[in-house]
C-alpha atoms as a PDB file:
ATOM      1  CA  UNK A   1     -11.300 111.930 -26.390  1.00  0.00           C
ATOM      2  CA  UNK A   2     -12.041 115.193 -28.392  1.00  0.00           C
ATOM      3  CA  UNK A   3      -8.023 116.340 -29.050  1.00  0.00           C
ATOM      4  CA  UNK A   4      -7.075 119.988 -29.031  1.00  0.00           C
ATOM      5  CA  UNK A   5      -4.805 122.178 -30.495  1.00  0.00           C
ATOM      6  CA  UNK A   6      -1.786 123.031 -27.763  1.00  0.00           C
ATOM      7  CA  UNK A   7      -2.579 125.602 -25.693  1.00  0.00           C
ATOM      8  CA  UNK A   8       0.516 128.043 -27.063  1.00  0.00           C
ATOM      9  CA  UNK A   9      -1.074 127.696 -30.908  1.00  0.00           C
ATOM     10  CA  UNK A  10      -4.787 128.412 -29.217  1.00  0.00           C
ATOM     11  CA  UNK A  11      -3.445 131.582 -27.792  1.00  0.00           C
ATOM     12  CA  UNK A  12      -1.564 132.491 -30.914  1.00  0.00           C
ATOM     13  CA  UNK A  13      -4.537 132.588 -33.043  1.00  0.00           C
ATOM     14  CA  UNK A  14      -6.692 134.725 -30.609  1.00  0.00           C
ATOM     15  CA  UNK A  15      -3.879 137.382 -30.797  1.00  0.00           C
ATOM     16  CA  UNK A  16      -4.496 137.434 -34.385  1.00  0.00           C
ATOM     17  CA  UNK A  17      -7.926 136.815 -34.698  1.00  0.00           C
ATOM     18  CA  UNK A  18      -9.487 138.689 -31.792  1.00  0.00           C
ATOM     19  CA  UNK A  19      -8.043 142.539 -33.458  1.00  0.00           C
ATOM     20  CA  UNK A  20      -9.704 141.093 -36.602  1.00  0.00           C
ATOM     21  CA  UNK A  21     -13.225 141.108 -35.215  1.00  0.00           C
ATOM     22  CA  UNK A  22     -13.030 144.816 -33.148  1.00  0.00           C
ATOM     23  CA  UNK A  23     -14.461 146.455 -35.666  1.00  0.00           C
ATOM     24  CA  UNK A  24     -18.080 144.978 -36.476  1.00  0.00           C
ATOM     25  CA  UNK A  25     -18.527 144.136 -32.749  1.00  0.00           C
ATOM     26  CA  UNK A  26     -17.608 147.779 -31.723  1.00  0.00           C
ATOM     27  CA  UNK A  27     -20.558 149.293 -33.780  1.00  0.00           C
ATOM     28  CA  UNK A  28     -23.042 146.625 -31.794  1.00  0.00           C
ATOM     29  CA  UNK A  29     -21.363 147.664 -28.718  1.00  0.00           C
ATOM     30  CA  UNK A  30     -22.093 151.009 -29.567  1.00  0.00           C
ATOM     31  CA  UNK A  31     -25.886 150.483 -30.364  1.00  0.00           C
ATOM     32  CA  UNK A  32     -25.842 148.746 -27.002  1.00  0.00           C
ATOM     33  CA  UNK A  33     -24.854 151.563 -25.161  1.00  0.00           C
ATOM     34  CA  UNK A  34     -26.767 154.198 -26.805  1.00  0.00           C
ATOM     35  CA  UNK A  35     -29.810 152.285 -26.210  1.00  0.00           C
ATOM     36  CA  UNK A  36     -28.876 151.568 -22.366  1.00  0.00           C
ATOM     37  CA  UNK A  37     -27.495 154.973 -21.671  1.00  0.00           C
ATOM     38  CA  UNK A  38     -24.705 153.973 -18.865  1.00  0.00           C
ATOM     39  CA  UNK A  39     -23.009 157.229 -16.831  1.00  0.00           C
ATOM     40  CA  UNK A  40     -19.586 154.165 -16.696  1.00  0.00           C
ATOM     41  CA  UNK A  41     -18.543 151.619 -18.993  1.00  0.00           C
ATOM     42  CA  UNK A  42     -16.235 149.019 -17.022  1.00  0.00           C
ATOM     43  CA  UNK A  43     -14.322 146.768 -19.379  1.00  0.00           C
ATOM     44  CA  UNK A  44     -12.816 143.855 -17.630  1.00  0.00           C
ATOM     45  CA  UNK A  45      -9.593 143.564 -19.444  1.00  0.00           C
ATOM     46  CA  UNK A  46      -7.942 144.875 -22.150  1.00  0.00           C
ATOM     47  CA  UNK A  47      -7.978 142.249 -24.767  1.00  0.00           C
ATOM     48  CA  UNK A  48     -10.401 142.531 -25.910  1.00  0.00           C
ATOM     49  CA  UNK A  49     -13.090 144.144 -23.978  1.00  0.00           C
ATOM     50  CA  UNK A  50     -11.136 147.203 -23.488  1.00  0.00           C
ATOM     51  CA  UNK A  51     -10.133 147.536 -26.890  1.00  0.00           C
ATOM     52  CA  UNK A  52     -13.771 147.358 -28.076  1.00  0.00           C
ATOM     53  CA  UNK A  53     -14.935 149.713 -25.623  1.00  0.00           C
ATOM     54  CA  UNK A  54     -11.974 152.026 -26.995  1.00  0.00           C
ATOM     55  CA  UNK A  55     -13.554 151.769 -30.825  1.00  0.00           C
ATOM     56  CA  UNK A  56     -16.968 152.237 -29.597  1.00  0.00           C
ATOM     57  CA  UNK A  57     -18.538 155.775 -29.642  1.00  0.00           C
ATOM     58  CA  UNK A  58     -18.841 156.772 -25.956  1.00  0.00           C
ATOM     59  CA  UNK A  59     -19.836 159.925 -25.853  1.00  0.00           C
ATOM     60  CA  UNK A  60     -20.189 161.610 -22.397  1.00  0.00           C
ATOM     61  CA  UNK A  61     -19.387 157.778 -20.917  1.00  0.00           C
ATOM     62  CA  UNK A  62     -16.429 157.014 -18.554  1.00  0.00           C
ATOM     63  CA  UNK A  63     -14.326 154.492 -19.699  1.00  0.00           C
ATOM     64  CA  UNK A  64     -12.726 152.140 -16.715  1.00  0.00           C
ATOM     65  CA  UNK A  65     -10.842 149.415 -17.321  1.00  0.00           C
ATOM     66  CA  UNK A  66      -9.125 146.882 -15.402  1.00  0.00           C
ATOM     67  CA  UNK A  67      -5.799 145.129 -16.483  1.00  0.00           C
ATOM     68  CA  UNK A  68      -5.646 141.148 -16.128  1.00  0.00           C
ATOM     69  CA  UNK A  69      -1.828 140.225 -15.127  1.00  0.00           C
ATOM     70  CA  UNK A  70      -0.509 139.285 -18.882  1.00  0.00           C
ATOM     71  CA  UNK A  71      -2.219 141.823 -20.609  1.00  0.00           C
ATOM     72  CA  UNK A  72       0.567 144.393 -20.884  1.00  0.00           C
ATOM     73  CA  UNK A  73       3.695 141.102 -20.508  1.00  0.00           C
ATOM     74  CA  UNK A  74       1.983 138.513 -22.249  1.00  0.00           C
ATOM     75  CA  UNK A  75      -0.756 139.862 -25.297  1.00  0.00           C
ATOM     76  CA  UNK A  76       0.488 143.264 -25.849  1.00  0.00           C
ATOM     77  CA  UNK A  77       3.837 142.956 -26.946  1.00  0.00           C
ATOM     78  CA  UNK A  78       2.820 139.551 -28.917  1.00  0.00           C
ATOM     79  CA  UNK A  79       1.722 141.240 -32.306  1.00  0.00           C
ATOM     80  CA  UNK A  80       1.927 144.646 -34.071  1.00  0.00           C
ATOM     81  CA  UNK A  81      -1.685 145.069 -33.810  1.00  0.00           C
ATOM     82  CA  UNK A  82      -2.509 144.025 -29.954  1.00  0.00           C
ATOM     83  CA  UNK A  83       0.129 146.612 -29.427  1.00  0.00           C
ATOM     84  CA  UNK A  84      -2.136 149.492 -31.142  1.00  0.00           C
ATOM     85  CA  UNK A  85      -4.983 148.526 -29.705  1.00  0.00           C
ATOM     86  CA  UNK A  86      -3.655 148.430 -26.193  1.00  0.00           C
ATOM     87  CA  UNK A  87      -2.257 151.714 -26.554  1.00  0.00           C
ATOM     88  CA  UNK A  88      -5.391 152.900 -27.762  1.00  0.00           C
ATOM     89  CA  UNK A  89      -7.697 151.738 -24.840  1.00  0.00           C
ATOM     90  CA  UNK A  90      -5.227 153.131 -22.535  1.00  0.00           C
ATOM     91  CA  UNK A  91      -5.524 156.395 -24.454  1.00  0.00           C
ATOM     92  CA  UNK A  92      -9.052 156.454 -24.238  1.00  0.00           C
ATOM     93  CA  UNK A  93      -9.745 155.516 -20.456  1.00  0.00           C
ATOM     94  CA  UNK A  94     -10.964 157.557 -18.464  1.00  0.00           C
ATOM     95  CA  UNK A  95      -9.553 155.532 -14.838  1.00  0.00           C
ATOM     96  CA  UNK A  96      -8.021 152.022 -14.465  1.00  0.00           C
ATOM     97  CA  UNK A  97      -8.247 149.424 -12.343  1.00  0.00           C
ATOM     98  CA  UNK A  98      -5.184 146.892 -11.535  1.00  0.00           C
ATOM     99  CA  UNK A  99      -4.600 144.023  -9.070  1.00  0.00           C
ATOM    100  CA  UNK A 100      -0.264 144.985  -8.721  1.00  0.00           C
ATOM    101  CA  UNK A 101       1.400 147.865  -8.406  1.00  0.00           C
ATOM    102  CA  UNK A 102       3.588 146.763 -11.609  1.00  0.00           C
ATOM    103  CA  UNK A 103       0.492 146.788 -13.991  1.00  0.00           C
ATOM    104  CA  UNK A 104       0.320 150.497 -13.207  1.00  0.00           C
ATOM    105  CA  UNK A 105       4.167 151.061 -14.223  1.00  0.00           C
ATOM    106  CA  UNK A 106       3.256 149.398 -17.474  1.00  0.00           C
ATOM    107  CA  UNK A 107      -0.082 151.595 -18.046  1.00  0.00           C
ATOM    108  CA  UNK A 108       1.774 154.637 -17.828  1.00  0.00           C
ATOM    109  CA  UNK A 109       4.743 153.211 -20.717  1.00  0.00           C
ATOM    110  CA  UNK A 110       1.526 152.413 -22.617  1.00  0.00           C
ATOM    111  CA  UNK A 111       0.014 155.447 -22.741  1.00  0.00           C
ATOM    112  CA  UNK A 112      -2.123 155.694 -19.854  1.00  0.00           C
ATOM    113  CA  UNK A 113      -1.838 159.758 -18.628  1.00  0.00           C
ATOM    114  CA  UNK A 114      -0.603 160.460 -15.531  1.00  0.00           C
ATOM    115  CA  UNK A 115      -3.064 162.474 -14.558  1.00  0.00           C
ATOM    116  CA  UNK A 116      -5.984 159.823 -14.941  1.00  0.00           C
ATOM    117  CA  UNK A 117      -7.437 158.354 -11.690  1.00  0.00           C
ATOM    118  CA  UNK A 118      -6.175 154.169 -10.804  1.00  0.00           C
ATOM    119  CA  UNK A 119      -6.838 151.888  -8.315  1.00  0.00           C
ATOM    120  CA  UNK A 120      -5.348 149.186  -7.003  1.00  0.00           C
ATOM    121  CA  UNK A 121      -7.430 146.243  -5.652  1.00  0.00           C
ATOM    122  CA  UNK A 122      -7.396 142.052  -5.741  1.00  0.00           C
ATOM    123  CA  UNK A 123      -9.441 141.278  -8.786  1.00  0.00           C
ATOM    124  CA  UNK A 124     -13.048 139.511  -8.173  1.00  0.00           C
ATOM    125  CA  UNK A 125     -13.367 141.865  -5.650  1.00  0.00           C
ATOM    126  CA  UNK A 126     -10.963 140.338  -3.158  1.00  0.00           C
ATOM    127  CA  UNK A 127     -10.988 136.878  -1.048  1.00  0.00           C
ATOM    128  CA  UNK A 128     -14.174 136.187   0.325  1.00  0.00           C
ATOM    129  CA  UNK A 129     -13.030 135.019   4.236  1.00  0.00           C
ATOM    130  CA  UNK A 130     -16.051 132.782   4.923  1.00  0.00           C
ATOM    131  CA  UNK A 131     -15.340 130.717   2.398  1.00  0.00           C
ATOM    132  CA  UNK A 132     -11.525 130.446   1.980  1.00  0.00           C
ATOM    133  CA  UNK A 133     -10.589 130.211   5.612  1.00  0.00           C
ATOM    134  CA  UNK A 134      -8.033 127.304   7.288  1.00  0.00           C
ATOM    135  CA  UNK A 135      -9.234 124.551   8.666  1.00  0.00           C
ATOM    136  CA  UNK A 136     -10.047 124.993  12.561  1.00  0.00           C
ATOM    137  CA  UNK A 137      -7.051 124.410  14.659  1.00  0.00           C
ATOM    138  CA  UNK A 138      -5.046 122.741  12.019  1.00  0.00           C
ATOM    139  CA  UNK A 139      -2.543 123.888  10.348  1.00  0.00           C
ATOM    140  CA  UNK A 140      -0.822 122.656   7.414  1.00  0.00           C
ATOM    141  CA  UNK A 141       1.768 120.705   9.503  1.00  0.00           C
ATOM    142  CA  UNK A 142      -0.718 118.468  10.818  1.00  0.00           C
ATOM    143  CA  UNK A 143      -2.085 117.345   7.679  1.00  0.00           C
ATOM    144  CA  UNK A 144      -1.642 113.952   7.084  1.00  0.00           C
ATOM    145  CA  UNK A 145      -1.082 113.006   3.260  1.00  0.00           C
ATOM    146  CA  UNK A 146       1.126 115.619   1.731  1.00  0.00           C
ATOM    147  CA  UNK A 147      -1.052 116.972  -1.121  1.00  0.00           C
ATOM    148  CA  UNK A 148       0.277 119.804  -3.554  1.00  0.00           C
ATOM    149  CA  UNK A 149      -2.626 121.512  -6.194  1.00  0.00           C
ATOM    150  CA  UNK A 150      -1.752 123.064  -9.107  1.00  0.00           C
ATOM    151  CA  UNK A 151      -4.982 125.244  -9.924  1.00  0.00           C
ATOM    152  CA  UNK A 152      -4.071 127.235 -13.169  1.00  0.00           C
ATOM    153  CA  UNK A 153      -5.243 124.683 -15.299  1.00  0.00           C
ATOM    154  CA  UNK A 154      -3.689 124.656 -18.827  1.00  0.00           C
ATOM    155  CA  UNK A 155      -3.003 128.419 -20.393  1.00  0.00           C
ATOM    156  CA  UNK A 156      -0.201 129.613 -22.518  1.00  0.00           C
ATOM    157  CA  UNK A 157       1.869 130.974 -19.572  1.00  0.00           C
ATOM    158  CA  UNK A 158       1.672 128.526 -17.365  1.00  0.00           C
ATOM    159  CA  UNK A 159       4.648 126.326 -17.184  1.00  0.00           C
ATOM    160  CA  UNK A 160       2.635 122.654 -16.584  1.00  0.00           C
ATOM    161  CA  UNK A 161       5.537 120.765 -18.348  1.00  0.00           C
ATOM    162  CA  UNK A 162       7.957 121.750 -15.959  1.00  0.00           C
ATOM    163  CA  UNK A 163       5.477 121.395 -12.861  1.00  0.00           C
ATOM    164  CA  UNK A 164       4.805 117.731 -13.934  1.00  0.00           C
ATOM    165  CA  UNK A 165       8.637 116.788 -14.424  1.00  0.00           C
ATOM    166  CA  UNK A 166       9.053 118.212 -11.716  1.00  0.00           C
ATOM    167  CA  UNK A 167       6.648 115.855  -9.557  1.00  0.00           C
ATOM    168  CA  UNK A 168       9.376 112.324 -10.210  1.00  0.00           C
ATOM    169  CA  UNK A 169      11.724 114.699  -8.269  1.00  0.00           C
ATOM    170  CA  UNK A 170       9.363 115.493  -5.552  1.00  0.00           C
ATOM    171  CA  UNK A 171       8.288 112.006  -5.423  1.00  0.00           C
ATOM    172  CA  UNK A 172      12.213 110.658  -4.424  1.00  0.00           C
ATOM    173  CA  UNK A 173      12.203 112.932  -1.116  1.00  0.00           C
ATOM    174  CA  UNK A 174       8.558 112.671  -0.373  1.00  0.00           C
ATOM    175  CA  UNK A 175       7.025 109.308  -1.911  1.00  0.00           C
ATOM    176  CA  UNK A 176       3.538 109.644  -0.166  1.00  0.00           C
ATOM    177  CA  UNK A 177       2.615 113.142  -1.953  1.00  0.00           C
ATOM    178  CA  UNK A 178      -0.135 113.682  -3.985  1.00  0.00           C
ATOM    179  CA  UNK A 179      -1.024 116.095  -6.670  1.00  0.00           C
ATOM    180  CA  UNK A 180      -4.365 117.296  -7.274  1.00  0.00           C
ATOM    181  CA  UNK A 181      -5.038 119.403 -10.729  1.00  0.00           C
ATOM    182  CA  UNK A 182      -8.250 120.650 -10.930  1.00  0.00           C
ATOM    183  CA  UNK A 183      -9.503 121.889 -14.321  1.00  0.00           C
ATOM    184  CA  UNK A 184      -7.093 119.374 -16.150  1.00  0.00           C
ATOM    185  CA  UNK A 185      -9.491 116.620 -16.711  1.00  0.00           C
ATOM    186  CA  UNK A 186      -9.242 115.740 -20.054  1.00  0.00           C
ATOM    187  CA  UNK A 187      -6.321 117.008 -21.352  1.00  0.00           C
ATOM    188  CA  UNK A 188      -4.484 115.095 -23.599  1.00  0.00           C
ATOM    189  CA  UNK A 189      -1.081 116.570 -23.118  1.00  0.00           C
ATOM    190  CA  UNK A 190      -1.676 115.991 -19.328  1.00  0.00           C
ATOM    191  CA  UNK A 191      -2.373 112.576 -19.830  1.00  0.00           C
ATOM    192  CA  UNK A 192       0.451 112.227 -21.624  1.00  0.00           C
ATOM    193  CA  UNK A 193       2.966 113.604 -19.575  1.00  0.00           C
ATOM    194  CA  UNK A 194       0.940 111.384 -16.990  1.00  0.00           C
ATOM    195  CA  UNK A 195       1.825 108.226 -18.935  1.00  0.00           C
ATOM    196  CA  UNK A 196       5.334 108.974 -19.735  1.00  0.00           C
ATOM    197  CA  UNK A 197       6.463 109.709 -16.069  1.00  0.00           C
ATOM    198  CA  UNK A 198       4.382 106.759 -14.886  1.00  0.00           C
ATOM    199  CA  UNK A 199       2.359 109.368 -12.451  1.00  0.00           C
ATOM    200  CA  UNK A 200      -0.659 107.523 -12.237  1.00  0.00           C
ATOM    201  CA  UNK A 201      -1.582 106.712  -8.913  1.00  0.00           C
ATOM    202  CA  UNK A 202      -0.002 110.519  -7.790  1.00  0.00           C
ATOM    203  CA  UNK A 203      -1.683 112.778  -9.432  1.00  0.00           C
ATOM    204  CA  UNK A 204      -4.882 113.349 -10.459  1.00  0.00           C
ATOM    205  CA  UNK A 205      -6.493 115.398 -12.826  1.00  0.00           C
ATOM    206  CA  UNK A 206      -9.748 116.864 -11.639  1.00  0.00           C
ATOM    207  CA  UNK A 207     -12.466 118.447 -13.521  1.00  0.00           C
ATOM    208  CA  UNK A 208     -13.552 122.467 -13.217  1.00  0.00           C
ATOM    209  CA  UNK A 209     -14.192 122.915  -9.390  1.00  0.00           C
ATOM    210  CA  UNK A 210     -16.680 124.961  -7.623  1.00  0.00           C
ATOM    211  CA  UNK A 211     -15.234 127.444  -5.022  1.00  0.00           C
ATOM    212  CA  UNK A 212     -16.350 125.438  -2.529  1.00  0.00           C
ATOM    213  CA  UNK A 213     -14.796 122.831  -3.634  1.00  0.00           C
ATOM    214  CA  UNK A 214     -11.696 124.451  -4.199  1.00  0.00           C
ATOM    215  CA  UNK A 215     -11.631 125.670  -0.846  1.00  0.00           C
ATOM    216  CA  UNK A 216     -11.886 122.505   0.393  1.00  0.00           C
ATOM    217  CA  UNK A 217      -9.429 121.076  -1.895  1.00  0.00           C
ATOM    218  CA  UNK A 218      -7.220 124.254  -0.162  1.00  0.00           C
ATOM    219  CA  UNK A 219      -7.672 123.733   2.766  1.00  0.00           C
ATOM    220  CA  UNK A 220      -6.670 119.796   2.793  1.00  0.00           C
ATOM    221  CA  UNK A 221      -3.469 120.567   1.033  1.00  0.00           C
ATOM    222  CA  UNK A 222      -0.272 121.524   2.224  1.00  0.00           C
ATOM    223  CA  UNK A 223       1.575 123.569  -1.236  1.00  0.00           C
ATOM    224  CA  UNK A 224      -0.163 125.319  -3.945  1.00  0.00           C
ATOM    225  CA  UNK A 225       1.755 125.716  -7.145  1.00  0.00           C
ATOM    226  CA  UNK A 226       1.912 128.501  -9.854  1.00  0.00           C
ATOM    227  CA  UNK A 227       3.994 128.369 -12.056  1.00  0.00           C
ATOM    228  CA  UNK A 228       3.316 130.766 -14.540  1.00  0.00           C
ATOM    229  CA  UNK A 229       5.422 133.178 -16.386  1.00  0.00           C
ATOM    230  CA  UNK A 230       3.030 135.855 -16.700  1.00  0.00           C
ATOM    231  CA  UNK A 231       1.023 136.947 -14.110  1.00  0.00           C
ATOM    232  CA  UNK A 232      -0.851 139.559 -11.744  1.00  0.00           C
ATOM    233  CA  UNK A 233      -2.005 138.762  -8.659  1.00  0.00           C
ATOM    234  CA  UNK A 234      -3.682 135.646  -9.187  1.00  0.00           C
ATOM    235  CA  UNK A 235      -7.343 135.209  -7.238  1.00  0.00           C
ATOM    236  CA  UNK A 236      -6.322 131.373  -7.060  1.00  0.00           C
ATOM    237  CA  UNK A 237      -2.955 132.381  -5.464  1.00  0.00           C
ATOM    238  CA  UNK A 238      -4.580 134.696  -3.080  1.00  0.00           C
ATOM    239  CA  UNK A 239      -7.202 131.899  -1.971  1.00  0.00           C
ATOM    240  CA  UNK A 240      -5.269 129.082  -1.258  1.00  0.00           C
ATOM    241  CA  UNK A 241      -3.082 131.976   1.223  1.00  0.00           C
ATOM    242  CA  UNK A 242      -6.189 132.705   2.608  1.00  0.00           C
ATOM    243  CA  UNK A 243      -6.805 128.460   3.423  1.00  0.00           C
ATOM    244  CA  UNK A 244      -3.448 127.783   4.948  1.00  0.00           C
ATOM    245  CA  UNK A 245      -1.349 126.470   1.651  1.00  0.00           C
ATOM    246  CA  UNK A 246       1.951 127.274   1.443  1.00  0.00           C
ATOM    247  CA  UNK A 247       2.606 129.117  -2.106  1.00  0.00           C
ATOM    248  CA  UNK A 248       5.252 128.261  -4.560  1.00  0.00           C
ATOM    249  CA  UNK A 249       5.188 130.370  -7.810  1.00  0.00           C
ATOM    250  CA  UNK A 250       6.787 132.177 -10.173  1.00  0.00           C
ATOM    251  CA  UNK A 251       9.438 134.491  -9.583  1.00  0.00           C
ATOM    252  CA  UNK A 252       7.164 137.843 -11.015  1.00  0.00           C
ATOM    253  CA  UNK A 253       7.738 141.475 -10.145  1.00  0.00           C
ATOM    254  CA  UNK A 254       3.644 141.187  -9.335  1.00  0.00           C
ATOM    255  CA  UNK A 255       3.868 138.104  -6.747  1.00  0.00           C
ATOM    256  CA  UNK A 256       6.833 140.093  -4.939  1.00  0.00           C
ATOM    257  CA  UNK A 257       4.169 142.221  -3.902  1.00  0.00           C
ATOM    258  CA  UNK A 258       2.704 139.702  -1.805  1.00  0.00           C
ATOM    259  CA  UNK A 259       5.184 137.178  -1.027  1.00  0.00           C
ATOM    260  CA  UNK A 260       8.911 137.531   0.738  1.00  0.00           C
ATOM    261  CA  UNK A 261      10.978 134.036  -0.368  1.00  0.00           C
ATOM    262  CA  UNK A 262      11.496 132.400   2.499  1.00  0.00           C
ATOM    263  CA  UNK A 263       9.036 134.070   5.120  1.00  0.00           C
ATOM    264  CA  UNK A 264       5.148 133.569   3.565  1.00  0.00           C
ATOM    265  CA  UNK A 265       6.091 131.700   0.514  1.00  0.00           C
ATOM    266  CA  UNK A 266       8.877 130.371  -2.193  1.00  0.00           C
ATOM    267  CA  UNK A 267       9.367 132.460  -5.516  1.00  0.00           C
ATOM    268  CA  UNK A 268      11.427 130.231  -8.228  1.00  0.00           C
ATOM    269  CA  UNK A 269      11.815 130.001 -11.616  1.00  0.00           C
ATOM    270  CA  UNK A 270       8.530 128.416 -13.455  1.00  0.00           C
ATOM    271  CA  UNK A 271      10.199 126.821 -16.445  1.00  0.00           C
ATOM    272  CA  UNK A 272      12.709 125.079 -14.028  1.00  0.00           C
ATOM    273  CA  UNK A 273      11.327 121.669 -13.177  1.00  0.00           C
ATOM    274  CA  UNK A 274      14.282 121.235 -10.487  1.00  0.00           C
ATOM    275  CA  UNK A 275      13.550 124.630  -8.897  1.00  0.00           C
ATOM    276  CA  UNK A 276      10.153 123.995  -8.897  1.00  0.00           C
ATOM    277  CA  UNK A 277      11.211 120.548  -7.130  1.00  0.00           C
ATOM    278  CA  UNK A 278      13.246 121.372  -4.808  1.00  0.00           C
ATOM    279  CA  UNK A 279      10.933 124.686  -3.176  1.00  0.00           C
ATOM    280  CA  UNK A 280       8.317 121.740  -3.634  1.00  0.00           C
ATOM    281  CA  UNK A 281      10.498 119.563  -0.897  1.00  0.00           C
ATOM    282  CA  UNK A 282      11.269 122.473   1.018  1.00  0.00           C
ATOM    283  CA  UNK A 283       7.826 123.107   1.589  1.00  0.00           C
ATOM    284  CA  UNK A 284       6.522 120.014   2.531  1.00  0.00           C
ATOM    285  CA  UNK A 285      10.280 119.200   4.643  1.00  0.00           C
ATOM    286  CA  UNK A 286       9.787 122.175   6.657  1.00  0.00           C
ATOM    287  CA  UNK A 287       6.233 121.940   8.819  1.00  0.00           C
ATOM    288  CA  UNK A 288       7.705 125.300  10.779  1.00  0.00           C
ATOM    289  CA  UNK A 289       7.961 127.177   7.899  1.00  0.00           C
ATOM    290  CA  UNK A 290       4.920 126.776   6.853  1.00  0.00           C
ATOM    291  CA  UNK A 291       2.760 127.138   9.959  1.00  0.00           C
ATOM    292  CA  UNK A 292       4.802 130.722  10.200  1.00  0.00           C
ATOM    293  CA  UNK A 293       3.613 131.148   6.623  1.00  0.00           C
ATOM    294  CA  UNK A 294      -0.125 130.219   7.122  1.00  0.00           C
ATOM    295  CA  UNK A 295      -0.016 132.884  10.290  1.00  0.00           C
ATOM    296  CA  UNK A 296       1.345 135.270   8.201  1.00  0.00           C
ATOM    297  CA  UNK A 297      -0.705 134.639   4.602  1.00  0.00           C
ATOM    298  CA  UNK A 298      -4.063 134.494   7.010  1.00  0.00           C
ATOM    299  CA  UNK A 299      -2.785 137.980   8.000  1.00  0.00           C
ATOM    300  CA  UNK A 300      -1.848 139.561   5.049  1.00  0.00           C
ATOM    301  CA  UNK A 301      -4.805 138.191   3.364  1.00  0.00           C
ATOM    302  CA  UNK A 302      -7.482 139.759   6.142  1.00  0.00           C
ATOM    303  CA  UNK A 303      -5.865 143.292   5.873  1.00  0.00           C
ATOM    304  CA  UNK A 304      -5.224 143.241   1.691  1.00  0.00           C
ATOM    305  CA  UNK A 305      -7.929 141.165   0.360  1.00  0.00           C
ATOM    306  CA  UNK A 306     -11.031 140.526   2.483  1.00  0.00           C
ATOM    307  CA  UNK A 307     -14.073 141.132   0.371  1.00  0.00           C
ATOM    308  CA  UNK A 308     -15.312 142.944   2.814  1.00  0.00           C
ATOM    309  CA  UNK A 309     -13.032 145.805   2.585  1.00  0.00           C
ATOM    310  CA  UNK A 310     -12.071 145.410  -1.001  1.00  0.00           C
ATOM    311  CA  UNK A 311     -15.704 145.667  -2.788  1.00  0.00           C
ATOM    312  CA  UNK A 312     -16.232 148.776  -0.527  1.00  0.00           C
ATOM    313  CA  UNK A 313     -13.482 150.283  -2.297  1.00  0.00           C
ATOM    314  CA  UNK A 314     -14.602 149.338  -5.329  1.00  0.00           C
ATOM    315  CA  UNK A 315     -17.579 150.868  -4.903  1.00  0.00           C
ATOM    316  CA  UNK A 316     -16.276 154.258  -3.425  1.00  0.00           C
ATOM    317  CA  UNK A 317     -14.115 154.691  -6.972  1.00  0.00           C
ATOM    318  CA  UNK A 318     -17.010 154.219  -8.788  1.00  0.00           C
ATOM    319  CA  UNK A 319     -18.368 157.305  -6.992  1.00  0.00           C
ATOM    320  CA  UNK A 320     -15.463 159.145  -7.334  1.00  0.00           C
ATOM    321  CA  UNK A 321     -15.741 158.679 -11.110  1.00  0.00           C
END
């Protein structure tokens, strides 16, 4: 098995690195665009698409960007020069494009104007509804093995060594649960934390899904876990809502947006492998609480995040630009 570097050092040295390489790839970015001759440049996020966009010459081009939840918590406080650069692109925009409320506080503190158009929308263009839907006439209390999914995979600011110490402690209240961790396959520190808890026959580490498959894996499970430190409004999040699993995550100013602790959801903190435990055993404990939760998260989903009304949206600030 090919081993890594941990995930924290990866991230590290693509803060460094990634402002290193702006320069060069900005004047190909700007051959690119005087060749193509867009009216809109869209850059995805702001490390580092945003920040090349920013050093490219755009003449006469709208600049829109959309912010990815750790951009402004996560990358650009992490180093003196992510910081510029973020600044920059926010300068330079001509409209943004976040998925929370709280991502538009920060543009403003980082020097996007006031004045400058933003929108707030799910990112991917929203939860597609014939896809991620709950299964017919089931709800998650009439599932029969208890099955929580973890689908963040491994990235710097998600908390997987608390979720899987937390699992020995789910495991004494609910002995029949399984965990399914999609896009973990692999991974050596997984598979060590696997083999040091003796968590072999409860969890299982599953390769990079489809959607279809995740839906599916959604919709047969009862909890979905994030625990992450830094976050937006994760797509992930939002689909396994949309399939009927109840959502434990981290306690962010961005998932407060979307989920009330205690109604449609549990918000603890994502470092804490007891918290993360014990809103683990709540969830699966309480079947009532969670087919309130799936009628609500179905809800909230259809009138926030249906594709159908979010790429629509999309579309009509593109126009407006």
């Amino acid at each position: 098995m090919r081993r890594r570097l941990p995930v924290g050092v990866r991230t590290a040295i693509r803060q460094w690195a990634g402002p290193l390489s702006l320069s060069g790839a900005s004047r190909r970015f700007t051959e690119v665009v005087a060749r193509i001759q867009p009216d809109l440049v869209h850059a995805m996020r702001i490390p580092y698409e945003g920040m090349l966009a920013a050093l490219a010459r755009l003449e006469g081009v709208l600049l829109l960007i959309s912010v990815w939840g750790n951009d402004f918590t996560l990358h650009a406080p992490s180093n003196p020069l992510l910081a510029y650069y973020t600044r920059l692109a926010l300068h330079r925009a001509s409209a943004l494009h976040a998925d929370c409320q709280r991502d538009i506080r920060l543009a403003r503190q980082w020097g996007f104007e006031p004045g400058k158009p933003a929108v707030l929308l799910p990112g991917g263009g929203g939860v597609q509804l014939d896809l991620f839907y709950p299964l017919e006439g089931v709800d998650s209390a009439d599932k029969q093995l208890p099955t929580v999914v973890n689908p963040r995979g491994f990235r710097a600011y998600v908390q997987n060594k608390a979720f899987f110490r937390a699992i020995p402690l789910v495991l004494e209240a609910h002995p029949q649960a399984h965990f399914a961790c999609p896009a973990m396959a692999g991974e050596a520190q997984a598979l060590h934390w696997i083999e040091q808890l003796d968590l072999f026959t409860q969890v299982e580490l599953l390769p990079q899904l489809t959607r279809q498959q995740m839906a599916e894996l959604f919709r047969n499970s009862q909890v979905a876990v994030s625990p992450t430190t830094h976050d937006g409004t994760p797509n992930t999040l939002l689909e396994a809502m949309a399939c009927g699993c109840f959502p434990v995550a981290g306690d962010l100013e961005s998932l407060r947006e979307w989920i009330i602790p205690g109604q449609n959801g549990l918000l603890v903190d994502p470092r804490s492998p007891e918290a993360l435990a014990q809103a683990i055993i709540a969830a699966l404990s309480d079947a009532p609480m969670r087919r309130s939760a799936q009628e609500q998260n179905t809800r909230l989903i259809a009138d926030r995040a249906d594709y159908r009304r979010v790429m629509p949206q999309a579309e009509a600030f593109y126009r407006q630009l």
